[in-house]
Structures are given as structure tokens and as C-alpha cells.
C-alpha atoms as a PDB file:
ATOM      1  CA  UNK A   1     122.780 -68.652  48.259  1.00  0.00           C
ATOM      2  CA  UNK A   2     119.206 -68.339  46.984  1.00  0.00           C
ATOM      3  CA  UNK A   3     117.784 -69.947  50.104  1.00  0.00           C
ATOM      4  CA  UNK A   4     114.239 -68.803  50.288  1.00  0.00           C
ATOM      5  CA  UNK A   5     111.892 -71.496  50.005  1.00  0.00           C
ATOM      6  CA  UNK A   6     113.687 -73.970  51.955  1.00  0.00           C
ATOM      7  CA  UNK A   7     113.948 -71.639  54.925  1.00  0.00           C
ATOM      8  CA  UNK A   8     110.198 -71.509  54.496  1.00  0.00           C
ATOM      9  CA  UNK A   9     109.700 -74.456  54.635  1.00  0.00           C
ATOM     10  CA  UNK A  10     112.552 -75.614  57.607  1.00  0.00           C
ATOM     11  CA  UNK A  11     110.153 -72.943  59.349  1.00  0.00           C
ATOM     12  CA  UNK A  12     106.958 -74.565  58.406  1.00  0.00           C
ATOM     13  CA  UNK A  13     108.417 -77.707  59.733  1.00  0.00           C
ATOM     14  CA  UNK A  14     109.619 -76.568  62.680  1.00  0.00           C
ATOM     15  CA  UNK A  15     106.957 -74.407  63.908  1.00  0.00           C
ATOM     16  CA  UNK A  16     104.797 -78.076  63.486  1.00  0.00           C
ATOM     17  CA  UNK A  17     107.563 -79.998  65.552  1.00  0.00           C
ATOM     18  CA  UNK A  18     107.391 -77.111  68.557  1.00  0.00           C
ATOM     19  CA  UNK A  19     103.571 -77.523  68.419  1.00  0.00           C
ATOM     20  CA  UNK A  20     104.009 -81.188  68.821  1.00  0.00           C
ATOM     21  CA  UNK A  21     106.161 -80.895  71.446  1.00  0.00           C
ATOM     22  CA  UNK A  22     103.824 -78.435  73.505  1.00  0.00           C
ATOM     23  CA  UNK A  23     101.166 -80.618  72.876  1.00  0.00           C
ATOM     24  CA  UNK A  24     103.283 -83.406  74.179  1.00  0.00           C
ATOM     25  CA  UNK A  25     104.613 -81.454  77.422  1.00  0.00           C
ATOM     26  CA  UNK A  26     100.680 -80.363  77.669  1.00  0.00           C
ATOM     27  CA  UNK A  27     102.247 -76.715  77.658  1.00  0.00           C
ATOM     28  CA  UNK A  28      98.860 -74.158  75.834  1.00  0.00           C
ATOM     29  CA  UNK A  29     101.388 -71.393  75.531  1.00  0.00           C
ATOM     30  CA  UNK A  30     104.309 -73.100  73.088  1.00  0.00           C
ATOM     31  CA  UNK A  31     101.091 -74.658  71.301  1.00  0.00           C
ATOM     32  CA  UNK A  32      99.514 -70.862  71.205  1.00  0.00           C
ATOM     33  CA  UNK A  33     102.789 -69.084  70.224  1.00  0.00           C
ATOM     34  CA  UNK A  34     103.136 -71.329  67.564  1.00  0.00           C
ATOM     35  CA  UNK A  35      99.381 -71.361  66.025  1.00  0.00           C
ATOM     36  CA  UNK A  36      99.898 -67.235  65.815  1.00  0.00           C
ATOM     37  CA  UNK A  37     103.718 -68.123  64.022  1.00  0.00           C
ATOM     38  CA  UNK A  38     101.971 -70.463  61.459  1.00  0.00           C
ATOM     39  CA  UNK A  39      98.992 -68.316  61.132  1.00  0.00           C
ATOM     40  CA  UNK A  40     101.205 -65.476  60.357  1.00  0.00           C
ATOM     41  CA  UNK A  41     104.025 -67.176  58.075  1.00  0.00           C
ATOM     42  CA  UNK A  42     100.927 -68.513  56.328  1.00  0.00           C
ATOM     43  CA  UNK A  43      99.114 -65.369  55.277  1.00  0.00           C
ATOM     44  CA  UNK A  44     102.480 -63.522  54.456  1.00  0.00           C
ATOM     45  CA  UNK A  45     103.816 -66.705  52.385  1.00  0.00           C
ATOM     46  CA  UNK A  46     100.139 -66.340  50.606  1.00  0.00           C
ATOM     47  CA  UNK A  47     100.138 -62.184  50.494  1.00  0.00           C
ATOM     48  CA  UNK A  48     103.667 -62.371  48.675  1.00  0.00           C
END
């Protein structure tokens, strides 16, 4: 079950859809919680 980059990217994916969705509901704090998830999936998916 050697999994690991399509969980990645399922996350990538879904962290976009939640941001759409806040942005959609006008809701700043799903949109800001999910920035800060990207941001930080990003530089760890670089840093590895």
C-alpha cells in the first residue's frame, strides 16, 4: 500500500476545495486555516 503521493496530492486537492468553499460561504477563517495547511504541506513536501 505505497500510498504516499496520492495522499499528497488528495490533500492538495482538498485543502483547495475547503478554500473554495470558505470563499464561497464568505467564511476568512476556513479560507485562513487552509492558506496556513497549504503553506505548510507545501514547504514540508519541498523540505523532504
Amino acid at each position: 500500500m505505497d500510498l504516499v503521493p496520492y495522499n499528497i496530492y488528495l490533500f492538495f486537492i482538498s485543502i483547495f476545495l475547503w478554500f473554495a468553499v470558505g470563499y464561497m460561504w464568505k467564511d476568512k477563517a476556513i479560507m485562513v486555516v487552509h492558506v496556513g495547511a497549504f503553506i505548510s504541506l507545501f514547504v514540508g513536501y519541498l523540505n523532504a
